[in-house]
N, C-alpha and C. Protein backbone atom coordinates (compact mmCIF):
# COMPACT_ATOMS: atom_id res chain seq x y z
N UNK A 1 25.88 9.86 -16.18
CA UNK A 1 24.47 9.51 -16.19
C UNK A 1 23.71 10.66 -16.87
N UNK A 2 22.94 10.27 -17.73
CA UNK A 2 22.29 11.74 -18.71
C UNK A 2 20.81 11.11 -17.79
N UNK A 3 20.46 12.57 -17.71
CA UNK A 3 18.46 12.48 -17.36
C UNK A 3 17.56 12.83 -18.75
N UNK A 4 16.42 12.16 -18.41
CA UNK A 4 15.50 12.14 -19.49
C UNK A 4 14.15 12.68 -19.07
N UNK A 5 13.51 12.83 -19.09
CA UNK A 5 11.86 13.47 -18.56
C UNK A 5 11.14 13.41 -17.08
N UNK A 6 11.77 11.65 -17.84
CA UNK A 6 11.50 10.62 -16.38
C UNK A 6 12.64 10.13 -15.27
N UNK A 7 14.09 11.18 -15.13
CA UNK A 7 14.78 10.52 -14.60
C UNK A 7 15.86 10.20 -15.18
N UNK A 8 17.07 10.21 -14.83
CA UNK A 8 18.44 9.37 -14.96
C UNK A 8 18.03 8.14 -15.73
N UNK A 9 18.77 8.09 -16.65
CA UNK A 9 18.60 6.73 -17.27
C UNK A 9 19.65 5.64 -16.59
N UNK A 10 20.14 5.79 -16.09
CA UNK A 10 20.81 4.23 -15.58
C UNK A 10 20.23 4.61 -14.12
N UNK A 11 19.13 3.70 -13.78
CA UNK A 11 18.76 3.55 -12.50
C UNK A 11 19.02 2.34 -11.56
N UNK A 12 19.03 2.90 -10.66
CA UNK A 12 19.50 2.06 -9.20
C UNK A 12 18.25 1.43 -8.22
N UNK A 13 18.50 0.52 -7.54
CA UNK A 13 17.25 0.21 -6.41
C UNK A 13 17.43 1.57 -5.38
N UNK A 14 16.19 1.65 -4.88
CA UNK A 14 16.12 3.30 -3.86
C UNK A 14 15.27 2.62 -2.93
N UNK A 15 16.12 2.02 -1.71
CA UNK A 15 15.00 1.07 -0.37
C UNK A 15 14.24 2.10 -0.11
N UNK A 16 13.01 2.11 -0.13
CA UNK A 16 12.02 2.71 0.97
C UNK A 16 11.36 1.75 2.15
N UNK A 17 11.47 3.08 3.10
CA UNK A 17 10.76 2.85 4.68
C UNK A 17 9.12 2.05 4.12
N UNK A 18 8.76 1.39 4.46
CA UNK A 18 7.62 0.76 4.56
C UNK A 18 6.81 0.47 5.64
N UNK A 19 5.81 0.74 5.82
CA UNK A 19 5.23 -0.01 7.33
C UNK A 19 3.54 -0.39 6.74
N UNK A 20 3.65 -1.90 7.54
CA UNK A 20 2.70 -2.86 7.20
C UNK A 20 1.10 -2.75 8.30
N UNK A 21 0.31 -2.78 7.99
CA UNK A 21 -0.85 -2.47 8.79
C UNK A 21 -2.08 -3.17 8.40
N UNK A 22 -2.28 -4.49 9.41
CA UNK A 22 -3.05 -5.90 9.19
C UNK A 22 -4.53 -4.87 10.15
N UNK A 23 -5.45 -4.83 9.28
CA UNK A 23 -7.00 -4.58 9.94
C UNK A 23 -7.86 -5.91 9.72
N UNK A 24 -7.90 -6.40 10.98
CA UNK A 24 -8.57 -7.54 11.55
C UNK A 24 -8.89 -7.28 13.39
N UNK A 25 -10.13 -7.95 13.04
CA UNK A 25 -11.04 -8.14 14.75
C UNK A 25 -10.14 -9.36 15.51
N UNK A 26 -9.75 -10.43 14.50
CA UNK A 26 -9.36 -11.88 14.94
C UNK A 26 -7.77 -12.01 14.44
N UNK A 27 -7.04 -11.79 14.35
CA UNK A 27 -5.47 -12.01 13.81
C UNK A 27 -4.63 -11.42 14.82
N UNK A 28 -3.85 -12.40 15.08
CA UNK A 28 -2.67 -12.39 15.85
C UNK A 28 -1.41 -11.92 15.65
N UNK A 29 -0.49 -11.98 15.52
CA UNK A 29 1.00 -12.03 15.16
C UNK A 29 1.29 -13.39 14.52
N UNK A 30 0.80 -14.13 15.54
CA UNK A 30 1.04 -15.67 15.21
C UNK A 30 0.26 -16.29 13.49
N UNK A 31 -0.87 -15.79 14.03
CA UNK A 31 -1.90 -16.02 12.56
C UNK A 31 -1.85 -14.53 11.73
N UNK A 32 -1.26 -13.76 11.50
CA UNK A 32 -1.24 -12.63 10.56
C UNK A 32 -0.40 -13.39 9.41
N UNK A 33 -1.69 -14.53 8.61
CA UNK A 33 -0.21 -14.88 7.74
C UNK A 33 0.26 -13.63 6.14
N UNK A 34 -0.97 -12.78 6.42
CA UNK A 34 -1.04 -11.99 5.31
C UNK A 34 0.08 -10.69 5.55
N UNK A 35 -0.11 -9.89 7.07
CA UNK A 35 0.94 -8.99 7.38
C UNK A 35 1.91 -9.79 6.91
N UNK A 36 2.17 -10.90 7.12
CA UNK A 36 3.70 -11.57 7.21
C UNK A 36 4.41 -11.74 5.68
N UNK A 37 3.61 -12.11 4.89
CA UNK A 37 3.79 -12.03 3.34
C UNK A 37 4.14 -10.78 2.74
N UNK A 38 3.44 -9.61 3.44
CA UNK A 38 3.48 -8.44 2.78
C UNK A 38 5.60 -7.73 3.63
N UNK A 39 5.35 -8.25 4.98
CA UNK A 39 6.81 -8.00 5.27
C UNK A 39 8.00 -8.72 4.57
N UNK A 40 7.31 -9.62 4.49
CA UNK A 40 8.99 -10.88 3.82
C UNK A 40 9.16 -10.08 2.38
N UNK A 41 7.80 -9.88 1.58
CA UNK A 41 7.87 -9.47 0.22
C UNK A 41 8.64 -8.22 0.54
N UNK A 42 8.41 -7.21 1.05
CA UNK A 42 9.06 -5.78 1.01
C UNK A 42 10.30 -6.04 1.20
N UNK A 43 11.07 -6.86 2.59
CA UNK A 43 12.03 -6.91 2.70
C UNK A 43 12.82 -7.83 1.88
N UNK A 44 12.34 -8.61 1.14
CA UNK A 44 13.30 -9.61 0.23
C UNK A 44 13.42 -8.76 -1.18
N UNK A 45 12.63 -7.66 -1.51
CA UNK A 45 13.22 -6.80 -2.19
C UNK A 45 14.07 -5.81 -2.08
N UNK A 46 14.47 -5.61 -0.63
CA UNK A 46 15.41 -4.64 -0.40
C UNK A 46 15.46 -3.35 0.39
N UNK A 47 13.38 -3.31 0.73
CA UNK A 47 13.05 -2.08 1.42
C UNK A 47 12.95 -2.52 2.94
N UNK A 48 13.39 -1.80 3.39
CA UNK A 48 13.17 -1.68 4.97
C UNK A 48 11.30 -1.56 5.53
N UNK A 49 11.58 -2.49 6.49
CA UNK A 49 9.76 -2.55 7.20
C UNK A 49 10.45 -1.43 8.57
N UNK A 50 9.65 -0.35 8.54
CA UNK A 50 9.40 0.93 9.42
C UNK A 50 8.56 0.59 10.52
N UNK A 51 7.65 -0.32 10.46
CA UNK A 51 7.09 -0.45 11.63
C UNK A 51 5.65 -1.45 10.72
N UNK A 52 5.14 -2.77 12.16
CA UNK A 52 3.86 -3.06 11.53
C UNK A 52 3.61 -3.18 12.72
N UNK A 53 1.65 -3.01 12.51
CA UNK A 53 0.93 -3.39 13.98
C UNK A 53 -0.35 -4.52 13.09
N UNK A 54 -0.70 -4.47 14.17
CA UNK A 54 -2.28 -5.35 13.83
C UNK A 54 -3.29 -4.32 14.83
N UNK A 55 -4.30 -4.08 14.07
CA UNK A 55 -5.89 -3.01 14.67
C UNK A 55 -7.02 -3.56 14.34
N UNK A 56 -7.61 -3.79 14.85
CA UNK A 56 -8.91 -3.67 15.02
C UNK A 56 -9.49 -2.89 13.88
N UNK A 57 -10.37 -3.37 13.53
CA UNK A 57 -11.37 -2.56 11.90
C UNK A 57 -12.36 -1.78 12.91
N UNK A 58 -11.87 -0.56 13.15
CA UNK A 58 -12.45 0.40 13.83
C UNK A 58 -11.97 1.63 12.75
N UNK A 59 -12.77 2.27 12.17
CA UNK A 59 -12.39 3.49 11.92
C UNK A 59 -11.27 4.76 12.01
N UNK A 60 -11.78 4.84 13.45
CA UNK A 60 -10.83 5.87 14.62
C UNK A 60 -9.52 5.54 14.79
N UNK A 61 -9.22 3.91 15.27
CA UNK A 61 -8.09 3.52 15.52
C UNK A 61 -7.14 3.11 14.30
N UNK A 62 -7.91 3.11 13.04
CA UNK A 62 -7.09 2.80 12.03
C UNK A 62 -6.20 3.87 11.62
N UNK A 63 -7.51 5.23 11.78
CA UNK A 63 -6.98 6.89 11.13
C UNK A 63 -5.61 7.53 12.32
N UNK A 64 -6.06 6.42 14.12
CA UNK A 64 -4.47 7.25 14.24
C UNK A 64 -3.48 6.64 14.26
N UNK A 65 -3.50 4.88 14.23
CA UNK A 65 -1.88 4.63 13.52
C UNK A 65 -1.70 5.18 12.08
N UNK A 66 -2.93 5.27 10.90
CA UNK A 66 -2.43 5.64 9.59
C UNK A 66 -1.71 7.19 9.90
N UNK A 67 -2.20 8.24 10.83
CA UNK A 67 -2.29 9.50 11.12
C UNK A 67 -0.65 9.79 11.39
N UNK A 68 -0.01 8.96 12.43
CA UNK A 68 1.01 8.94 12.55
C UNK A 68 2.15 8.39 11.75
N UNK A 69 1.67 7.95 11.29
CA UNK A 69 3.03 7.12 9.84
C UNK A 69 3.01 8.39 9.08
N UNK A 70 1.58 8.66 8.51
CA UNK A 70 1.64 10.01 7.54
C UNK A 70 2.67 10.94 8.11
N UNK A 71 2.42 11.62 9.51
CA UNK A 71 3.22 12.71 9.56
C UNK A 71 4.58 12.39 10.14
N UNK A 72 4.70 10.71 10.02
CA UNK A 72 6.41 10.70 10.12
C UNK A 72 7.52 10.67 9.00
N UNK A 73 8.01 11.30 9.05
CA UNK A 73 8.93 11.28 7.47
C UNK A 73 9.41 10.71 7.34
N UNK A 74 10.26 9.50 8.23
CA UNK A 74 10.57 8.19 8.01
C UNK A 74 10.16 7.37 7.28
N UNK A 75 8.69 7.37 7.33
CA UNK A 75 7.44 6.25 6.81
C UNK A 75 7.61 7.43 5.36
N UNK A 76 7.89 6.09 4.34
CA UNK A 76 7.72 6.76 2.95
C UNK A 76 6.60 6.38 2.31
N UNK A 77 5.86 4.55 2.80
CA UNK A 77 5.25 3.93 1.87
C UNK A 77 4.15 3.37 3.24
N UNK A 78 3.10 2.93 2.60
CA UNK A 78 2.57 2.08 4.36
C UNK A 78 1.34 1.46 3.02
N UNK A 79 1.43 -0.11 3.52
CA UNK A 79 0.61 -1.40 2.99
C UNK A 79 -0.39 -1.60 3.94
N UNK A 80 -1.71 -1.44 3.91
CA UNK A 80 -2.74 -2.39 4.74
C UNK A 80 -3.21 -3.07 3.75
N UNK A 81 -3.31 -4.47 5.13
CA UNK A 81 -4.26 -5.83 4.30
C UNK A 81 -5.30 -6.19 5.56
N UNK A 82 -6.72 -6.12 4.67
CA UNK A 82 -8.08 -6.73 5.60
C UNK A 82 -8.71 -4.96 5.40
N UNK A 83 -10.13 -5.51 6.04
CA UNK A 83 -11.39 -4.31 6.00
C UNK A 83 -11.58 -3.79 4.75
N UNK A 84 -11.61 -4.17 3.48
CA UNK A 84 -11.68 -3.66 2.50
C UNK A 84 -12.71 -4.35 1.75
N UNK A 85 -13.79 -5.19 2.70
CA UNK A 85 -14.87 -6.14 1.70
C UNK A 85 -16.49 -4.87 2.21
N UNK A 86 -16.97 -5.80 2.13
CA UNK A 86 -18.10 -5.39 1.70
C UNK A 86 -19.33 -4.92 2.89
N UNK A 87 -18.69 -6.04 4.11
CA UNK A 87 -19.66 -6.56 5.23
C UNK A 87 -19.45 -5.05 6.74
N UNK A 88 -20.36 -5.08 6.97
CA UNK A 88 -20.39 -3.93 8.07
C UNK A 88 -19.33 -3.70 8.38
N UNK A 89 -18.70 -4.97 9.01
CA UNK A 89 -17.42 -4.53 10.02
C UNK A 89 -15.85 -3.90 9.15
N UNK A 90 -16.09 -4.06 7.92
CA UNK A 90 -15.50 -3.57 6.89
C UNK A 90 -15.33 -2.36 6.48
N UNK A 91 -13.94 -1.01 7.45
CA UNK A 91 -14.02 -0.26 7.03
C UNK A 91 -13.07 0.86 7.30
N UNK A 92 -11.83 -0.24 5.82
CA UNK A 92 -10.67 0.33 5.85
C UNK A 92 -10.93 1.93 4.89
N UNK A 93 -11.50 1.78 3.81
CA UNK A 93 -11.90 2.56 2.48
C UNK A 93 -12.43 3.61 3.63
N UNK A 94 -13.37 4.13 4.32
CA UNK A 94 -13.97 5.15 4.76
C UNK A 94 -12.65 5.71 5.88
N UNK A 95 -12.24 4.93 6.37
CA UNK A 95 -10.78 5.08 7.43
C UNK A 95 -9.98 6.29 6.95
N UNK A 96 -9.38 5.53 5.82
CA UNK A 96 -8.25 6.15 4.83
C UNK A 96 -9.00 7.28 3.92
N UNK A 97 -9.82 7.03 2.91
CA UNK A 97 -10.24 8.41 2.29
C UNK A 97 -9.92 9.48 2.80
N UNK A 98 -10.62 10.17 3.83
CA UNK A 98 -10.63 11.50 4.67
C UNK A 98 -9.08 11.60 4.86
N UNK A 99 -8.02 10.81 4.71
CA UNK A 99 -6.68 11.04 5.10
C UNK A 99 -6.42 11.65 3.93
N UNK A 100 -6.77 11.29 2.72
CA UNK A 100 -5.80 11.07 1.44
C UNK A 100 -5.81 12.67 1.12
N UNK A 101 -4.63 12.94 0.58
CA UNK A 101 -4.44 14.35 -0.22
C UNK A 101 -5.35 14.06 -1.85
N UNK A 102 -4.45 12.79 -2.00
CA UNK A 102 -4.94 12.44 -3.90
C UNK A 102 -5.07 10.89 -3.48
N UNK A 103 -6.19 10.63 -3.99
CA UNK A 103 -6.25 8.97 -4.92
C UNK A 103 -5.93 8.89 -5.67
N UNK A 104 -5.52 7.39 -5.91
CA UNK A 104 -4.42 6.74 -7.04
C UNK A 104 -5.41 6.17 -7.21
N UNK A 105 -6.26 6.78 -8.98
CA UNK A 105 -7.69 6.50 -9.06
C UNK A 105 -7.80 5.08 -10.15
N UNK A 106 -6.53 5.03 -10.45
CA UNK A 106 -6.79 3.56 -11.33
C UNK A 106 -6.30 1.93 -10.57
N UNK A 107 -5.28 2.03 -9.33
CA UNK A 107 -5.59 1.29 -8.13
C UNK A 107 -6.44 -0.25 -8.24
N UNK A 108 -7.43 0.72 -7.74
CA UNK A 108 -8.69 -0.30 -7.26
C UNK A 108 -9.02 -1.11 -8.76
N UNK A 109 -9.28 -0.07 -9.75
CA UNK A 109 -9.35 -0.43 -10.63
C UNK A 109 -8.57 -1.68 -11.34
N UNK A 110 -7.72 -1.60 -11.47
CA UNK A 110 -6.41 -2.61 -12.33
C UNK A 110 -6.30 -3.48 -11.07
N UNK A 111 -6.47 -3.57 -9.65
CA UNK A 111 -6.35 -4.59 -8.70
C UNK A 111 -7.36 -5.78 -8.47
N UNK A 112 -8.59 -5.12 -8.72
CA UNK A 112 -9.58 -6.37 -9.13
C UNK A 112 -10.16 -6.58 -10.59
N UNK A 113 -9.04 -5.55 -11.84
CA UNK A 113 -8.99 -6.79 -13.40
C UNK A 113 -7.94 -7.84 -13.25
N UNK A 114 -6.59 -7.73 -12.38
CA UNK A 114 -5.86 -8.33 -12.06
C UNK A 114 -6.46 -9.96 -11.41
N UNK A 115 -7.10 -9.09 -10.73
CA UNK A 115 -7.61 -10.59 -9.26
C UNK A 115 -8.63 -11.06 -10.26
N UNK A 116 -9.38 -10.51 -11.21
CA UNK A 116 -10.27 -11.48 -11.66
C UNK A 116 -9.87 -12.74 -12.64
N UNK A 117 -8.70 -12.21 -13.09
CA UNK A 117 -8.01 -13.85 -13.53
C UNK A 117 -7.94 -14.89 -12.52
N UNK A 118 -7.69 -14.68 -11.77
CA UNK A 118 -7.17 -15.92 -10.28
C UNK A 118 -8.64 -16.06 -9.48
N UNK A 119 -9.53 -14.96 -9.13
CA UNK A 119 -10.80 -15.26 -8.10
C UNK A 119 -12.00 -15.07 -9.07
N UNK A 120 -12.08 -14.79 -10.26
CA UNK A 120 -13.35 -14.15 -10.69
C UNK A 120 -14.29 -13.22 -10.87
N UNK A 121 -15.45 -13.32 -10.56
CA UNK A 121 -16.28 -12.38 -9.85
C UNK A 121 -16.27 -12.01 -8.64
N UNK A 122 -15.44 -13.00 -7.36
CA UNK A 122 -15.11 -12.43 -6.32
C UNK A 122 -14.49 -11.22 -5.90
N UNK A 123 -13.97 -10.88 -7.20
CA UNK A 123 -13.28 -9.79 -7.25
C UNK A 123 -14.02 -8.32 -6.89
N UNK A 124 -15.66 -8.36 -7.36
CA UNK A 124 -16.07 -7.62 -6.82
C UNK A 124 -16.16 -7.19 -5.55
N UNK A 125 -15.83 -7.94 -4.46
CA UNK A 125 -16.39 -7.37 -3.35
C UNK A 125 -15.04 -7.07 -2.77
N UNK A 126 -14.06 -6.50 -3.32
CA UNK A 126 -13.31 -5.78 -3.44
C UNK A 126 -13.15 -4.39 -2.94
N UNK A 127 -12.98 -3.55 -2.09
CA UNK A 127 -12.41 -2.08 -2.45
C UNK A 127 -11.46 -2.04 -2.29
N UNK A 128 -10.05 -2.82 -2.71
CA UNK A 128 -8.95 -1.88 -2.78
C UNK A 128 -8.70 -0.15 -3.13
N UNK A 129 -8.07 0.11 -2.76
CA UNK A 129 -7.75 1.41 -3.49
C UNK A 129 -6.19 2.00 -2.90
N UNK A 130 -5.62 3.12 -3.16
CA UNK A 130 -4.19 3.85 -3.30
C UNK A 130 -4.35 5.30 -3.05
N UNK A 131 -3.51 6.17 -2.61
CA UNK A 131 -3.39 7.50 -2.11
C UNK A 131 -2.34 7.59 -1.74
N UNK A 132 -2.36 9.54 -1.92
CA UNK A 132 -0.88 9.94 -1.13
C UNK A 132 -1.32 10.48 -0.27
N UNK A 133 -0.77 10.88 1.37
CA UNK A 133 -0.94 11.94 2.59
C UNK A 133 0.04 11.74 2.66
N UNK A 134 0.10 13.26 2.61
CA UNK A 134 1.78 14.15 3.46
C UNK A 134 2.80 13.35 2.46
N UNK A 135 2.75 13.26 1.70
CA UNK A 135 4.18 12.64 0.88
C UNK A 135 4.02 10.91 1.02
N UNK A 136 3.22 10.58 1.42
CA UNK A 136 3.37 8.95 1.38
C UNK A 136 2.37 7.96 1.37
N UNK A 137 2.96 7.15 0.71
CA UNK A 137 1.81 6.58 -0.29
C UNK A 137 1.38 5.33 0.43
N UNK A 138 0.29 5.77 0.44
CA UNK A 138 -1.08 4.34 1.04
C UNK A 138 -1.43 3.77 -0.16
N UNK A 139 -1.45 1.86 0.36
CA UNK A 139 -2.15 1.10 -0.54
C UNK A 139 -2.96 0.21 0.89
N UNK A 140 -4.02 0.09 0.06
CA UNK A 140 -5.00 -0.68 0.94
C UNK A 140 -5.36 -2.01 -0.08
N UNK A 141 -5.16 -3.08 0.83
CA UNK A 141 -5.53 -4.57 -0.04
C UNK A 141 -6.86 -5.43 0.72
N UNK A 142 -7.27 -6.05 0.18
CA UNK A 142 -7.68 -7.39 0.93
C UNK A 142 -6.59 -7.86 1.96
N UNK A 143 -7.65 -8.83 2.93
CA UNK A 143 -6.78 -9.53 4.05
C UNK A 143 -6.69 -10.46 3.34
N UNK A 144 -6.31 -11.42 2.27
CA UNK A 144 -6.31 -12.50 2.15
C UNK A 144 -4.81 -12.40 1.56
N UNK A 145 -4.12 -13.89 2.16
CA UNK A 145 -2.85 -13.67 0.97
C UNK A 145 -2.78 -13.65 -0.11
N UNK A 146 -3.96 -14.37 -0.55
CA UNK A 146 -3.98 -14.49 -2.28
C UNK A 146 -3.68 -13.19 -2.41
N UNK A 147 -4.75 -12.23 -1.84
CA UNK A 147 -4.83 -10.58 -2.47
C UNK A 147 -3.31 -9.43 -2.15
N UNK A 148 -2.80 -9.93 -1.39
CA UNK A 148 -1.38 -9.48 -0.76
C UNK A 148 -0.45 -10.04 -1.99
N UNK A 149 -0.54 -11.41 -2.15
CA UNK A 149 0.42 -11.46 -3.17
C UNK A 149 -0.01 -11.09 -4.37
N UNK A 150 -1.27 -11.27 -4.71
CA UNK A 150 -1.36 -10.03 -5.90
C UNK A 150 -1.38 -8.79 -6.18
N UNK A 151 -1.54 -8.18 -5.35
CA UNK A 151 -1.68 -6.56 -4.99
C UNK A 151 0.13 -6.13 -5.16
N UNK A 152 1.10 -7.15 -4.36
CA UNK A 152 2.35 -6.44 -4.12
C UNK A 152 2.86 -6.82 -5.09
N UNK A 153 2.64 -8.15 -5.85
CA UNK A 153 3.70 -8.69 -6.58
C UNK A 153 2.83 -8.48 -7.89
N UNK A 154 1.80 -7.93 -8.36
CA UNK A 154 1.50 -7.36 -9.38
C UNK A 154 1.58 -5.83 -9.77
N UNK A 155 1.24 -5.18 -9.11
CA UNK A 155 0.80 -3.61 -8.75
C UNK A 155 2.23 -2.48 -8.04
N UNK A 156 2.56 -3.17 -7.11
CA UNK A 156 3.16 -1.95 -5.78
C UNK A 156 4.12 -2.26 -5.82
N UNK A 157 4.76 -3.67 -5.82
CA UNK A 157 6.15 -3.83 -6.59
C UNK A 157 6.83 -2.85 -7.28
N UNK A 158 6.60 -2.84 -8.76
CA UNK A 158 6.50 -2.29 -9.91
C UNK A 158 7.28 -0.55 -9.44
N UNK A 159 5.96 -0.73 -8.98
CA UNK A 159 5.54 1.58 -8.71
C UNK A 159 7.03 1.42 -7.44
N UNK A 160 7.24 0.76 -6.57
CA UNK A 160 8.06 0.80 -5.57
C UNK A 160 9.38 0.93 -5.96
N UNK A 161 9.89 0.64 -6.94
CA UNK A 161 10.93 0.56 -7.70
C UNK A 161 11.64 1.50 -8.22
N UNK A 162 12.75 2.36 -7.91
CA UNK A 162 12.70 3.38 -8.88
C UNK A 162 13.20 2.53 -10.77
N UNK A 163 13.61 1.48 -10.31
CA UNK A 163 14.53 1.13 -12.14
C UNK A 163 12.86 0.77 -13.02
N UNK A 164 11.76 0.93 -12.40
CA UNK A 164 10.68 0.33 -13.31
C UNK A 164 10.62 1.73 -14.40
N UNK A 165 10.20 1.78 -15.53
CA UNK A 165 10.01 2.31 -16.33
C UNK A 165 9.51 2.20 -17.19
N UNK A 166 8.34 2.94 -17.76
CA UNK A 166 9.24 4.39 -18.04
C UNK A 166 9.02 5.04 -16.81
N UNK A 167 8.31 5.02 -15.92
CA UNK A 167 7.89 5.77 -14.95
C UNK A 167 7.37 5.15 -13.46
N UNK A 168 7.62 5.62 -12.07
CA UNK A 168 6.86 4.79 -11.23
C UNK A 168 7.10 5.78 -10.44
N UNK A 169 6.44 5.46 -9.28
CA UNK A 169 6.29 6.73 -7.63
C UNK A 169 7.34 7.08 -7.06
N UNK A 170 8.39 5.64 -7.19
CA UNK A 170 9.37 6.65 -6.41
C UNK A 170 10.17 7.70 -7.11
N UNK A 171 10.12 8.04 -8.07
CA UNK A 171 10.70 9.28 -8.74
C UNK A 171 9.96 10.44 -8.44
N UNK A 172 8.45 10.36 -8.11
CA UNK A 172 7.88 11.13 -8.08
C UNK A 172 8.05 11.87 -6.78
N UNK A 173 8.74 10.99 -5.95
CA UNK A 173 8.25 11.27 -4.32
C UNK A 173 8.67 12.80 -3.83
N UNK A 174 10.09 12.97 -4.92
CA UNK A 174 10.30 14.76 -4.39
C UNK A 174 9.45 15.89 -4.54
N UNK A 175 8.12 15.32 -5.73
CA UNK A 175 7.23 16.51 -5.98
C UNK A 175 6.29 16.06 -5.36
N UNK A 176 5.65 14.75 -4.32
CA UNK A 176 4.13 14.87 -3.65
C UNK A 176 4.29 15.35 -2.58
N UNK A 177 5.37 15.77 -1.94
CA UNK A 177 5.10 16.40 -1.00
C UNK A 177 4.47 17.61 -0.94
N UNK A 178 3.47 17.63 -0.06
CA UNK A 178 2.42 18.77 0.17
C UNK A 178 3.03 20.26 0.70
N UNK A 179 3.50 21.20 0.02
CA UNK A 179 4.38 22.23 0.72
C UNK A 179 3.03 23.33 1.12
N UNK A 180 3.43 23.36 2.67
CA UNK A 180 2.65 24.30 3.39
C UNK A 180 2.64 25.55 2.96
């Protein structure tokens, strides 16, 4: 195997730990049909689900399940879907920021030019966005499945992959770690 800038050129699938995190006032287990999309998708590609809950769009309670995935080294990757619109009770984006080491500042960006083929202008009321803490990478989506299956199966897919190329996150993952 010869390496190139970006990596070994004959690349392999590399499962990462994943854990799924549904922010909703009203969703169940039973009705989380969006957590549930985002688990089948991870795992029918090959990555292991690390853990999912369902929380409440509370601030506080979001920052200490996100708080604890961050500082487990198990958890490589962690997906939330919901709290990312517009309306008061909406407030995954202020949750997560204060966590993040770095934003993944084009994200949000390319997630609602994406969604505006399929929803439109709905797309605005949008904040997706992406970050790393402690070595592991947050994506925050819409609760809707539409936005789950576009977010994973357009966007996080891709980056999740090490064979995508020329380049994607998981190659990167030995240098984001934050050395004390």
């Amino acid at each position: 195997m010869t390496d190139n800038a970006h990596g070994p050129r004959d690349r392999y699938f590399v499962p990462l730990r994943i854990a799924v995190l549904t922010i909703s006032d009203s969703r169940t287990e039973e009705t989380d049909t969006s957590g549930k999309l985002l688990v089948d998708r991870l795992t029918e590609k090959g990555h292991l689900l690390a853990e999912k809950h369902i929380v409440k769009d509370n601030i506080y309670e979001i920052r200490a399940i996100l708080s604890g995935w961050i500082a487990d080294p198990e958890v490589q990757a962690v997906v939330t879907t919901g709290g990312t619109g517009l309306t008061s009770r909406d407030g995954t984006p202020e949750a997560v920021a204060p966590l993040l080491d770095k934003e993944v500042m084009g994200f949000g960006e390319i997630f609602r030019a994406v969604s505006f083929e399929e929803i439109k202008t709905a797309t605005l009321q949008s904040r997706a966005l992406a970050g790393i803490a402690n070595g592991t990478y947050i994506f925050c989506l819409p609760g809707s499945r539409g936005a789950c299956r576009t977010g994973w199966d357009k966007l996080i897919d891709a980056q999740l992959d090490y064979r995508t190329q020329p380049c994607n996150f998981v190659e990167l993952m030995p240098q984001i770690k934050r050395e004390e």
